[in-house]
N, C-alpha and C. Protein backbone atom coordinates (compact mmCIF):
# COMPACT_ATOMS: atom_id res chain seq x y z
N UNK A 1 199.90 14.28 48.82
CA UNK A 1 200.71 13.23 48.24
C UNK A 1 200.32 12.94 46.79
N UNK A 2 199.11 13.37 46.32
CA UNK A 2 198.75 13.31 45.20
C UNK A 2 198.22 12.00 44.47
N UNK A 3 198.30 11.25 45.20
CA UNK A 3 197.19 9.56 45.01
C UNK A 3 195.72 9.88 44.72
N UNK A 4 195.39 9.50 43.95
CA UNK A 4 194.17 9.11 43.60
C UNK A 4 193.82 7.91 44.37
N UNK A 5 192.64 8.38 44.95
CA UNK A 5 191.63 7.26 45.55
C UNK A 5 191.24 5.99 44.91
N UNK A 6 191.85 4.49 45.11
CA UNK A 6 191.59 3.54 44.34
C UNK A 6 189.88 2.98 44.70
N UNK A 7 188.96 2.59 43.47
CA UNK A 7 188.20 1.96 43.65
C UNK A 7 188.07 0.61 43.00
N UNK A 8 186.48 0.24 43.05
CA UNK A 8 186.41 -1.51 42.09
C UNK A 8 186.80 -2.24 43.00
N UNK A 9 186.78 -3.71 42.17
CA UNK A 9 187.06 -5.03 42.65
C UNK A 9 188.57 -4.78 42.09
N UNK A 10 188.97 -4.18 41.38
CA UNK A 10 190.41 -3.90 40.59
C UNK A 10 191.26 -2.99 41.34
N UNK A 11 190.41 -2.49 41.98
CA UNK A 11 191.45 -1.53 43.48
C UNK A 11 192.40 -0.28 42.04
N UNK A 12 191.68 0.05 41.32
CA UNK A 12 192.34 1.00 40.27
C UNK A 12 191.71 2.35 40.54
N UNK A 13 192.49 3.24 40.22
CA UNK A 13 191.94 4.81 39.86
C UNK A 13 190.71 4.87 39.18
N UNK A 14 190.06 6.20 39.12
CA UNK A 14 188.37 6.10 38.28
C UNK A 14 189.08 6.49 37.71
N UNK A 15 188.40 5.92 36.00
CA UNK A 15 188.53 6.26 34.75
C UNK A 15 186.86 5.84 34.14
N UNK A 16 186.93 6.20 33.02
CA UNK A 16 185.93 5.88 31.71
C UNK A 16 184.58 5.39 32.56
N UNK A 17 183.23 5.13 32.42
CA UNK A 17 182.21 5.13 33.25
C UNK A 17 182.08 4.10 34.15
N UNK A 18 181.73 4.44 35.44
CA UNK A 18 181.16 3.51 36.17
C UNK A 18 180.37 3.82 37.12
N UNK A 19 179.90 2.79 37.87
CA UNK A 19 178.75 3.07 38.65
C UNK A 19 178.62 3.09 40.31
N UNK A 20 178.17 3.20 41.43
CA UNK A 20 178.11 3.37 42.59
C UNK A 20 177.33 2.41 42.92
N UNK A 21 177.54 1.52 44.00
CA UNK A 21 177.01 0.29 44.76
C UNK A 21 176.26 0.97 45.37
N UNK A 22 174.91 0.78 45.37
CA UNK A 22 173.70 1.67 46.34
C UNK A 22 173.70 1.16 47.81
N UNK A 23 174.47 0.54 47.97
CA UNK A 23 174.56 -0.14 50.00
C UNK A 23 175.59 1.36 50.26
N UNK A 24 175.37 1.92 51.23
CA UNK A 24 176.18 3.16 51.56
C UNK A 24 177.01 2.27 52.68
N UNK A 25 177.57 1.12 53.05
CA UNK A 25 178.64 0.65 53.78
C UNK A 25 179.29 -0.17 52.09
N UNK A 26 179.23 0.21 51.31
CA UNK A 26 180.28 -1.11 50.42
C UNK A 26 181.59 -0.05 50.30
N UNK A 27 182.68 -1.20 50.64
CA UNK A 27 183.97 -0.82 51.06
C UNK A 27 184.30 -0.54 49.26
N UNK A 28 183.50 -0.76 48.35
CA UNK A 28 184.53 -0.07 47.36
C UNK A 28 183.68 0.89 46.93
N UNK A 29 182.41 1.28 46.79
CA UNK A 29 181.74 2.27 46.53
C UNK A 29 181.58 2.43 45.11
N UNK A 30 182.84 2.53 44.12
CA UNK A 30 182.11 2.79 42.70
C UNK A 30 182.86 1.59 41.70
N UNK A 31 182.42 1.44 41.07
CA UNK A 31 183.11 0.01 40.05
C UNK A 31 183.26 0.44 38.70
N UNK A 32 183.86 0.24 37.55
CA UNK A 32 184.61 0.49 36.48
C UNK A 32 183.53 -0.53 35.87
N UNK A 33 182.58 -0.02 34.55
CA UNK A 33 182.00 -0.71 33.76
C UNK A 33 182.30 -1.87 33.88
N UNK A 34 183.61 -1.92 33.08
CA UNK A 34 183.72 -3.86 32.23
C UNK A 34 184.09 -4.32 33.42
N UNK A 35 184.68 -4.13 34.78
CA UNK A 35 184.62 -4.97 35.87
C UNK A 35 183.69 -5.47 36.60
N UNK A 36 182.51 -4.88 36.27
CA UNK A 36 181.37 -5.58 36.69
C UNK A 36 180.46 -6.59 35.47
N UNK A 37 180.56 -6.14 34.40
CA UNK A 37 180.20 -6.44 33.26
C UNK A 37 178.44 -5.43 32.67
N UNK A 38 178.89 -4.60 33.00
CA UNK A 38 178.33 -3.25 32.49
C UNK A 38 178.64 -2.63 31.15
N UNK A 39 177.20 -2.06 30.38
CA UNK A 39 178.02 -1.86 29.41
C UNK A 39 177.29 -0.20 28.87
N UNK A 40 176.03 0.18 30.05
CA UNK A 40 175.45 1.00 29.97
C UNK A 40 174.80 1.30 31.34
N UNK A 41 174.41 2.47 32.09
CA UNK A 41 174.01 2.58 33.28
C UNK A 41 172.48 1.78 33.86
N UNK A 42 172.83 1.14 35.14
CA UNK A 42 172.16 0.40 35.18
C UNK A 42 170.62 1.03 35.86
N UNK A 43 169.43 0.53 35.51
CA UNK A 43 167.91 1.41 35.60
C UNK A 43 167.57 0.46 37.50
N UNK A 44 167.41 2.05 37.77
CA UNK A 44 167.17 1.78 39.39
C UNK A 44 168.22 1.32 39.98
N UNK A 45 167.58 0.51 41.09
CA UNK A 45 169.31 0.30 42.17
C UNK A 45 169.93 -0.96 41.88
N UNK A 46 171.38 -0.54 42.33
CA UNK A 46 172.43 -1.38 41.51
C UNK A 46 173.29 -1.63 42.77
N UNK A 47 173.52 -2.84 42.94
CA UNK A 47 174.55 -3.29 44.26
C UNK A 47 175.15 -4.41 43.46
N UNK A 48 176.92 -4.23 44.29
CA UNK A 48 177.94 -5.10 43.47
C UNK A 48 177.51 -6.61 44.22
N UNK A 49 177.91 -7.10 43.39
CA UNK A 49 177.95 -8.49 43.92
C UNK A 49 178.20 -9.24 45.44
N UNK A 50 179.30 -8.46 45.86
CA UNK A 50 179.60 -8.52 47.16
C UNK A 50 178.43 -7.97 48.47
N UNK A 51 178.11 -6.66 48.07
CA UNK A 51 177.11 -6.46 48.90
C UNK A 51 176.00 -6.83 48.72
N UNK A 52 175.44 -7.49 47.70
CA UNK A 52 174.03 -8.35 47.03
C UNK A 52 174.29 -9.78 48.03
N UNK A 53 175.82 -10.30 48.32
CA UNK A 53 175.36 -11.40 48.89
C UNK A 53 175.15 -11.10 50.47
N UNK A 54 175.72 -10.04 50.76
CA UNK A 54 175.45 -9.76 52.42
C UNK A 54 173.88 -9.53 52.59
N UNK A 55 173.82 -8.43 51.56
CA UNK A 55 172.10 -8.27 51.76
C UNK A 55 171.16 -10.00 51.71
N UNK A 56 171.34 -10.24 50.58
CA UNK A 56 170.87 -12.00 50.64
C UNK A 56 170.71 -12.69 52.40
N UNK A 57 172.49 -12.80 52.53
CA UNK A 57 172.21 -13.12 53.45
C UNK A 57 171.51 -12.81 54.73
N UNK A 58 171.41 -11.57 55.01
CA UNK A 58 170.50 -10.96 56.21
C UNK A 58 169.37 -11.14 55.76
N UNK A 59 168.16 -11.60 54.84
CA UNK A 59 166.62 -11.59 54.58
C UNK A 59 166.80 -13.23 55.45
């Protein structure tokens, strides 16, 4: 069908750099720089916001 796989909080096609949520269950998996507010790759592990609060919450 020829769709590109949407990712992000923006549910958009990959384009221009972004990064991978290190939780291997996050339902969006990679995020678009400026939607996270990235502006260079981030050093060590990097989880979106969404899965930072699940993790939170389970400690």
């Amino acid at each position: 069908n020829g769709e590109e796989p949407l990712y992000c909080l923006c549910r958009q096609v990959s384009y221009g750099d972004m990064v991978a949520c290190d939780n291997d269950e996050c339902p969006y998996e990679w995020f678009h720089y400026e939607c996270v507010g990235l502006t260079e790759p981030p050093k060590g592990t990097w989880y979106c916001a969404e899965c930072l609060s699940k993790i939170k919450k389970q400690r």
